[in-house]
C-alpha atoms as a PDB file:
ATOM      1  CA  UNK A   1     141.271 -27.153 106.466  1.00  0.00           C
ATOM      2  CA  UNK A   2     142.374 -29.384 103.732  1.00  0.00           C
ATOM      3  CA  UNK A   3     139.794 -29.826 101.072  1.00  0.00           C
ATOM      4  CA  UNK A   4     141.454 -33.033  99.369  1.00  0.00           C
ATOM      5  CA  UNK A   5     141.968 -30.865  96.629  1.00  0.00           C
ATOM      6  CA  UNK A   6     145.502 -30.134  94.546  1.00  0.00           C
ATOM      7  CA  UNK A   7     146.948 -26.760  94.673  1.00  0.00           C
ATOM      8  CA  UNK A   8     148.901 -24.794  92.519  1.00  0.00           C
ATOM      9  CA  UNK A   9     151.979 -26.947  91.642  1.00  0.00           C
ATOM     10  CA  UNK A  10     150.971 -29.896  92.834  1.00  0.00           C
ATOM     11  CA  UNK A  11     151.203 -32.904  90.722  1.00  0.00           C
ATOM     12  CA  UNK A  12     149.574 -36.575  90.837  1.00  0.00           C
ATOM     13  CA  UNK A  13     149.804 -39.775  89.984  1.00  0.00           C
ATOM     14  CA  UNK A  14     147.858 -39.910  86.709  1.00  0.00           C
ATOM     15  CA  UNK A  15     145.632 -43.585  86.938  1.00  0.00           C
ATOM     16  CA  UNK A  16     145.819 -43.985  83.255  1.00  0.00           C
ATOM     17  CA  UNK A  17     149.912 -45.026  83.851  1.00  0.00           C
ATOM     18  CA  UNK A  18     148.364 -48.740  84.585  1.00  0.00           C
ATOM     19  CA  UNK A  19     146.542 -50.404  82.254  1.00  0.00           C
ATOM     20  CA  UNK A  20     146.693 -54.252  83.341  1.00  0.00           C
ATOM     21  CA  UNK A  21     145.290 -55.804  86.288  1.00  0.00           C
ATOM     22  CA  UNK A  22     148.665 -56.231  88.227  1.00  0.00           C
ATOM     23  CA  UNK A  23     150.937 -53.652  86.877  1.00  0.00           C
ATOM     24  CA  UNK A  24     152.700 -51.836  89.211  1.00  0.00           C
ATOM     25  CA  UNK A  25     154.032 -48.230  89.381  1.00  0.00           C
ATOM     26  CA  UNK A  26     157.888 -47.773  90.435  1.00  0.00           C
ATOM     27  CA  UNK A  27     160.351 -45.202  90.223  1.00  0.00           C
ATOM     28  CA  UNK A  28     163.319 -44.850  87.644  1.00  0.00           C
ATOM     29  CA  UNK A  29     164.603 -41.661  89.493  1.00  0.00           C
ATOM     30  CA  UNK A  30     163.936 -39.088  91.439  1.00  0.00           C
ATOM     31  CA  UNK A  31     160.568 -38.169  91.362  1.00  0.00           C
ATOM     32  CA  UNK A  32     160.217 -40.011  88.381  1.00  0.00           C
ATOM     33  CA  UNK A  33     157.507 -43.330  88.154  1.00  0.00           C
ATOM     34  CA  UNK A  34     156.946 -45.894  85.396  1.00  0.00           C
ATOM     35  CA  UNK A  35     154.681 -48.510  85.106  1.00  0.00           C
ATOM     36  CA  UNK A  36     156.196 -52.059  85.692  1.00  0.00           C
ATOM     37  CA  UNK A  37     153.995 -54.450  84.046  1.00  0.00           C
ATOM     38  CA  UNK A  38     152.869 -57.572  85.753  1.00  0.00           C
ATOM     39  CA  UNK A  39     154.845 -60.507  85.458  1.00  0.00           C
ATOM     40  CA  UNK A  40     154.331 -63.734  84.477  1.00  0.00           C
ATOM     41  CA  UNK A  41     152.178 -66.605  86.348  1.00  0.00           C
ATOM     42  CA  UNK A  42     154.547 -67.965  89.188  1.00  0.00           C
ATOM     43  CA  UNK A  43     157.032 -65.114  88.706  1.00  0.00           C
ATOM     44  CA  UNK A  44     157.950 -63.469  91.577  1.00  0.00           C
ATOM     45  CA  UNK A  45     159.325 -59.728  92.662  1.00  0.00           C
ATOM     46  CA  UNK A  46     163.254 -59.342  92.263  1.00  0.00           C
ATOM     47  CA  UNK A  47     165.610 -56.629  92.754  1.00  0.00           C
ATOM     48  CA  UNK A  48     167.519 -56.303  89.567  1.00  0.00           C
ATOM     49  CA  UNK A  49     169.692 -52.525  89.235  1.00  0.00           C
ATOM     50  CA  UNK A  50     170.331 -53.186  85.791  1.00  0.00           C
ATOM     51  CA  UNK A  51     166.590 -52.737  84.592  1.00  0.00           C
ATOM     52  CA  UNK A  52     164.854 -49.226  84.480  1.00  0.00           C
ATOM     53  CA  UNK A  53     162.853 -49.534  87.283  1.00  0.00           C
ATOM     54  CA  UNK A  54     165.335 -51.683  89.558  1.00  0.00           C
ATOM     55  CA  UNK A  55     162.873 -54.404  89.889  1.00  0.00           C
ATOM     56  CA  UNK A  56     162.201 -57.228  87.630  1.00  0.00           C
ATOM     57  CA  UNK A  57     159.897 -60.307  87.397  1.00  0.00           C
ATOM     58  CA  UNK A  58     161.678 -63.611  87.700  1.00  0.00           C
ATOM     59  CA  UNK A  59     161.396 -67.222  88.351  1.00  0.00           C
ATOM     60  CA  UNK A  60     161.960 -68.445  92.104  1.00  0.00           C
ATOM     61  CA  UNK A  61     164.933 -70.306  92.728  1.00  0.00           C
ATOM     62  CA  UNK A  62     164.402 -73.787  92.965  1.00  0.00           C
ATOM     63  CA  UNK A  63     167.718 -75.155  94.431  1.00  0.00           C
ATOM     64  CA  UNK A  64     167.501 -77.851  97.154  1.00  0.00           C
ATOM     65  CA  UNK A  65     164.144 -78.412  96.970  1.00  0.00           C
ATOM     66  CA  UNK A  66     162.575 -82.075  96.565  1.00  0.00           C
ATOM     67  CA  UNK A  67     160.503 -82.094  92.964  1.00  0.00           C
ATOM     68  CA  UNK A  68     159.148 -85.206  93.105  1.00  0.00           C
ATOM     69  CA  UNK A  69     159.270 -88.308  94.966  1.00  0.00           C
ATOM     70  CA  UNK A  70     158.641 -92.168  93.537  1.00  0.00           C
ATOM     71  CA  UNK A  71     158.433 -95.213  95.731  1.00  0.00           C
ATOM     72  CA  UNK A  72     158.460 -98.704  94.762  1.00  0.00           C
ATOM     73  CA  UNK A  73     158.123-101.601  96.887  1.00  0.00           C
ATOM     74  CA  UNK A  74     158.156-105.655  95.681  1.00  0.00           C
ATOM     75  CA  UNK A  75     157.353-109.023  97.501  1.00  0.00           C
ATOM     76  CA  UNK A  76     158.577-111.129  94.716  1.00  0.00           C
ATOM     77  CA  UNK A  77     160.343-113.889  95.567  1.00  0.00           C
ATOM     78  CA  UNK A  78     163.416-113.740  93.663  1.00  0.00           C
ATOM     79  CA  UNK A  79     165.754-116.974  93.529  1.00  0.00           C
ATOM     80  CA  UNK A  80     169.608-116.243  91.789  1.00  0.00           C
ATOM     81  CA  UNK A  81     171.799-119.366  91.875  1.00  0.00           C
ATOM     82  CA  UNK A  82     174.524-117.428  89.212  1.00  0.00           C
ATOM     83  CA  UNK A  83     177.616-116.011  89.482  1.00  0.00           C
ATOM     84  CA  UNK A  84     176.472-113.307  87.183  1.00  0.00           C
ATOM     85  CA  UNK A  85     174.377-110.524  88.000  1.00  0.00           C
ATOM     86  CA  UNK A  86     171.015-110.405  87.891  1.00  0.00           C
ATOM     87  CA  UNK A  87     167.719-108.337  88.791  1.00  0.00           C
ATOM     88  CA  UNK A  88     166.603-108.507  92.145  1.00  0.00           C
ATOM     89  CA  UNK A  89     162.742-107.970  91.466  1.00  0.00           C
ATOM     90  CA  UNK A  90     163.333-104.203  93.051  1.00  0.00           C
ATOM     91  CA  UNK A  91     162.810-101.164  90.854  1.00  0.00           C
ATOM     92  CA  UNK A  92     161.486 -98.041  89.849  1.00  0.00           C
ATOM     93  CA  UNK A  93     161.516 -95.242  86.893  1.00  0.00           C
ATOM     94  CA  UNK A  94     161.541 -91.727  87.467  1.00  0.00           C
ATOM     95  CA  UNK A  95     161.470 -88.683  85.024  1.00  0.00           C
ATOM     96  CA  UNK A  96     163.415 -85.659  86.176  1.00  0.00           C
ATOM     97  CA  UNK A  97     162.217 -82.288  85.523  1.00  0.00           C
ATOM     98  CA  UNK A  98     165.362 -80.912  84.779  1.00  0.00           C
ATOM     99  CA  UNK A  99     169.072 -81.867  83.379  1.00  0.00           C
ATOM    100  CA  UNK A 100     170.639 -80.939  86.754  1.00  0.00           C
ATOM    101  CA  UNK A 101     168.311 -81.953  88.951  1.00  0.00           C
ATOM    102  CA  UNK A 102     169.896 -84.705  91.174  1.00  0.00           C
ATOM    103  CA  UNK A 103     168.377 -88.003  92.402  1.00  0.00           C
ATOM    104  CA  UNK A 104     168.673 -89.152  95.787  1.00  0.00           C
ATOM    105  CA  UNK A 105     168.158 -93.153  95.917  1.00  0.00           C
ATOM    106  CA  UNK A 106     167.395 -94.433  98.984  1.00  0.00           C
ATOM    107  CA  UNK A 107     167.280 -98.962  99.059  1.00  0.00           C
ATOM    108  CA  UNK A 108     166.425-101.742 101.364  1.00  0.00           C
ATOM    109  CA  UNK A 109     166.721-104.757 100.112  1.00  0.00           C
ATOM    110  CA  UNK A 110     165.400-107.852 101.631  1.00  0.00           C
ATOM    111  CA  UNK A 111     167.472-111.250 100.845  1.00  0.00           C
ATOM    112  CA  UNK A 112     169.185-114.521 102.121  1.00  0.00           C
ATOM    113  CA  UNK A 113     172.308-115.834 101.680  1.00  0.00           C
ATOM    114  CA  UNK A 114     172.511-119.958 101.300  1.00  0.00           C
ATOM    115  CA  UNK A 115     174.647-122.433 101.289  1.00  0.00           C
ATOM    116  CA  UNK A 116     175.592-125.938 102.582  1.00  0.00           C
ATOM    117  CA  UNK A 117     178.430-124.982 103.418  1.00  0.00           C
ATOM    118  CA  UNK A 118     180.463-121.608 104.372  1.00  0.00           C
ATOM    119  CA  UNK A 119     182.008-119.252 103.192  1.00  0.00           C
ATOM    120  CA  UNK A 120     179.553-117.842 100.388  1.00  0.00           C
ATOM    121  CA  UNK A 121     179.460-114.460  99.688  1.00  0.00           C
ATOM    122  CA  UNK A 122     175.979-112.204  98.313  1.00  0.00           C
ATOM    123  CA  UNK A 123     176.923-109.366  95.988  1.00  0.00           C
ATOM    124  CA  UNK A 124     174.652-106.258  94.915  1.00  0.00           C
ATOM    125  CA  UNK A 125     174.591-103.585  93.031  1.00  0.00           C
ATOM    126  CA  UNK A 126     172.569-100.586  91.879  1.00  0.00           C
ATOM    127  CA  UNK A 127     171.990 -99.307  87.884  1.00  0.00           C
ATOM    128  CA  UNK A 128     170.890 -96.338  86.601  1.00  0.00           C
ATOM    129  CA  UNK A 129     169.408 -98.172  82.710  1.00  0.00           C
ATOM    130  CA  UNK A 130     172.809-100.384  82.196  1.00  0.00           C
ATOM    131  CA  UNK A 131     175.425 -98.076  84.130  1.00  0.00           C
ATOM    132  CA  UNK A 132     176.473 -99.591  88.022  1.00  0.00           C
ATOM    133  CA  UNK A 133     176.492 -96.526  89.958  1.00  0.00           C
ATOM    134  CA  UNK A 134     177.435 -98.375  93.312  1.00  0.00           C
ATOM    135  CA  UNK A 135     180.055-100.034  92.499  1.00  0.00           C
ATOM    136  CA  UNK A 136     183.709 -98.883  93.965  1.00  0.00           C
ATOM    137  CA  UNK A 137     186.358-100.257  91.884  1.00  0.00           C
ATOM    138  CA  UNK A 138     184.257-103.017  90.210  1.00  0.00           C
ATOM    139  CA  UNK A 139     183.592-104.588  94.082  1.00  0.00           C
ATOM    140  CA  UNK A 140     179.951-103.442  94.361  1.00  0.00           C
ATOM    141  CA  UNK A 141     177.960-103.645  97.153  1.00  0.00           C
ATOM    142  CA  UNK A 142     178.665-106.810  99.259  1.00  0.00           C
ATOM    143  CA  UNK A 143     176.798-109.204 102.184  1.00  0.00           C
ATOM    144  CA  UNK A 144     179.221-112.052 103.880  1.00  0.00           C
ATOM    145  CA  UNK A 145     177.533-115.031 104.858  1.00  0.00           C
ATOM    146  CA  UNK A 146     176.883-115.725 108.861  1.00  0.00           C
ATOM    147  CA  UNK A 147     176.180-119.368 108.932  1.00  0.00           C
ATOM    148  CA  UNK A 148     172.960-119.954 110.811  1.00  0.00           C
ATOM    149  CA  UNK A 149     171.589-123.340 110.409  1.00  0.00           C
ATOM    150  CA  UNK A 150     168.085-124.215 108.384  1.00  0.00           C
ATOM    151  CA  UNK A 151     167.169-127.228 107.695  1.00  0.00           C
ATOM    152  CA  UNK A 152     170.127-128.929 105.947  1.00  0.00           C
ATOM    153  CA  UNK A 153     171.258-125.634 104.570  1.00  0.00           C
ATOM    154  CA  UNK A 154     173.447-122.422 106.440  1.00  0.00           C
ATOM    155  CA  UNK A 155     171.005-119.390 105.444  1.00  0.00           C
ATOM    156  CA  UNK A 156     172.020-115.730 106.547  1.00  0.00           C
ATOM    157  CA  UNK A 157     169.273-113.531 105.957  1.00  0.00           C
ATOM    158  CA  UNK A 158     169.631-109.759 105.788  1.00  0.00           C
ATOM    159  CA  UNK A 159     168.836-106.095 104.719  1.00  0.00           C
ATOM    160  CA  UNK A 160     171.140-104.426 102.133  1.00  0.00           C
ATOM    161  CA  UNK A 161     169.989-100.586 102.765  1.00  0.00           C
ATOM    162  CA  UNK A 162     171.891 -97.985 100.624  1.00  0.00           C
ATOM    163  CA  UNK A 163     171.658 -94.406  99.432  1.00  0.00           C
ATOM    164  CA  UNK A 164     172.935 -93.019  96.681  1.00  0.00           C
ATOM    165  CA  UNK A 165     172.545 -89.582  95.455  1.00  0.00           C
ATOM    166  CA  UNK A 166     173.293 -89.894  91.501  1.00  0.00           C
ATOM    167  CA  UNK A 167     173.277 -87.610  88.688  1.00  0.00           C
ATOM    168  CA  UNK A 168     171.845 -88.822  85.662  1.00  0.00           C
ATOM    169  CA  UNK A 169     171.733 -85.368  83.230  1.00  0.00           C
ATOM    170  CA  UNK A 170     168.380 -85.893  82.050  1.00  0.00           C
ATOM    171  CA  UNK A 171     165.036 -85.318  81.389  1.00  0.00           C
ATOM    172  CA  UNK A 172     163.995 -88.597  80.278  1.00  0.00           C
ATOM    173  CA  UNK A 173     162.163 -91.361  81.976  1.00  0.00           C
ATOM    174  CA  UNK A 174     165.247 -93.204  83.991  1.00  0.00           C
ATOM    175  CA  UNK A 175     164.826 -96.300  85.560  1.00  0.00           C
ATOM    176  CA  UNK A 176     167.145 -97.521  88.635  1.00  0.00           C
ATOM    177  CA  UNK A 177     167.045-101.380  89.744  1.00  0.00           C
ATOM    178  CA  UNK A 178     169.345-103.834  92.321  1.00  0.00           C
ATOM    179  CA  UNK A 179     171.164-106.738  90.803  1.00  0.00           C
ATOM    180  CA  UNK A 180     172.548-109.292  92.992  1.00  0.00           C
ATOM    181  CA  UNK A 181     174.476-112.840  92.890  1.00  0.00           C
ATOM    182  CA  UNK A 182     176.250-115.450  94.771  1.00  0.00           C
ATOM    183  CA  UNK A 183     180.006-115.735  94.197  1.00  0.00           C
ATOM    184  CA  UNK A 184     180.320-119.145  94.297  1.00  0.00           C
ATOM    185  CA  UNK A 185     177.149-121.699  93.212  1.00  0.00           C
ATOM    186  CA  UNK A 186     179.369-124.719  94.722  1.00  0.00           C
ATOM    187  CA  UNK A 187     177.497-126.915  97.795  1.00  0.00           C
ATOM    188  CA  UNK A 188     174.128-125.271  96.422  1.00  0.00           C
ATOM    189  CA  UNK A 189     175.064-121.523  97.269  1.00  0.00           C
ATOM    190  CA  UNK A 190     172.346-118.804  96.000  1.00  0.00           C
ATOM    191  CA  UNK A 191     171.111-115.870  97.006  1.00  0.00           C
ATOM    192  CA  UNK A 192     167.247-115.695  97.423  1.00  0.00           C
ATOM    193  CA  UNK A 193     165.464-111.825  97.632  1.00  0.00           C
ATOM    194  CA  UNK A 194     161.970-111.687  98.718  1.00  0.00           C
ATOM    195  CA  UNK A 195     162.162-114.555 100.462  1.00  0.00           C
ATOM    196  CA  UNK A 196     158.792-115.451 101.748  1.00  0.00           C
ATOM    197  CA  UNK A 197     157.549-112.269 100.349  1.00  0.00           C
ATOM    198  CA  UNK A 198     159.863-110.576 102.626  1.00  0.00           C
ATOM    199  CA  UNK A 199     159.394-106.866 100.982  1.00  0.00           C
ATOM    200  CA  UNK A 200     162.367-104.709  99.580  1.00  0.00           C
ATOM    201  CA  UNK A 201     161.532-101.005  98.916  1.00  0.00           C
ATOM    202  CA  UNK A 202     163.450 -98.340  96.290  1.00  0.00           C
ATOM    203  CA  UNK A 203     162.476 -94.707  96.752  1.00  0.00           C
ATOM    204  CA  UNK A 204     163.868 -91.818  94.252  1.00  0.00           C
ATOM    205  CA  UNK A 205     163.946 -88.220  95.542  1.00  0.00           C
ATOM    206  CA  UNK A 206     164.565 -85.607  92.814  1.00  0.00           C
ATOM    207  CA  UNK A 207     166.263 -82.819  93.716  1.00  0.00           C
ATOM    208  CA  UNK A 208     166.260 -79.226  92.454  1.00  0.00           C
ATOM    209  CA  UNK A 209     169.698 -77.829  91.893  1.00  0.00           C
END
């Protein structure tokens, strides 16, 4: 009958070889243990044959995983009679958590193209702070006119959707925003976004590389 009891020979595990809630016990060799201290909050378990114990503590990997997620939406009605550029009432700032993290943007845009006559042409485009990051050879993002008749005036109305998944290499509060104009102002063309509190919506995604 066993008695629970070591015998001659017989050796132990010695409790004193802890000392820290956590710590583990793990062998270097053969029949050889060592204490592998408890890691750090968060840390998890990871084979590593280049430490003592072949284990090691270690952050998880955080690649493809959505960090953080910001949503803006706007009803403002936003009137552009210019051939330049110009803000579209529809944005939003986000602040990465890390340099490489990447930043999906996902937009619909509400607007209306006008005229009173055809042939106008609504152009868009997205920014990352001053830097068009939609923009293919300077042509941007672009809406033709269908002529549908309102009033006195041809109005096409539309949604510009888009996605984008940028890069900015940053940790810094970033802001991304649509721009938009008509290409020709002639017979009262303009581009209108918002119209009637028609709402556009921006939503950033970040990433984890």
């Amino acid at each position: 009958m066993s008695t629970g009891r070591l015998g001659a020979g017989d050796t132990a595990i010695q409790p004193t070889i802890v000392d820290a809630k956590g710590d583990l016990i793990a062998a270097t060799a053969a029949d050889t243990v060592s204490k592998l201290a408890v890691g750090a909050n968060d840390t998890v378990l990871t084979a590593d044959s280049s430490t003592a114990t072949g284990l090691k503590w270690a952050t998880p990997a955080g690649g493809g995983k959505v960090l953080q997620v910001v949503e803006a939406t706007t009803i403002s009605d936003t009137t552009i009679a210019s051939t330049a550029m110009t803000d579209t009432a529809l944005t939003a700032t986000i602040t990465p958590s890390a340099t490489n993290s990447k930043v999906l943007v996902l937009i619909n845009q509400s607007a209306t193209v006008s005229s009173t006559a055809a042939g106008k042409i609504a152009q868009f485009r997205l920014l990352r702070g001053a830097t068009d990051i939609s923009s293919e050879g300077g042509s941007g993002l672009e809406a033709a006119i269908t002529a549908t008749a309102l009033s006195s005036n041809l109005v096409s109305g539309f949604f510009v959707t888009y996605a984008n998944l940028d890069s900015p290499n940053t940790t810094s509060a970033t802001t991304y925003k649509m721009q938009g104009k008509v290409t020709n102002t002639g017979d009262s063309g303009q581009v209108r976004c918002q119209r009637n509190n028609s709402p556009s919506s921006i939503i950033l995604i970040e990433i984890g590389a």
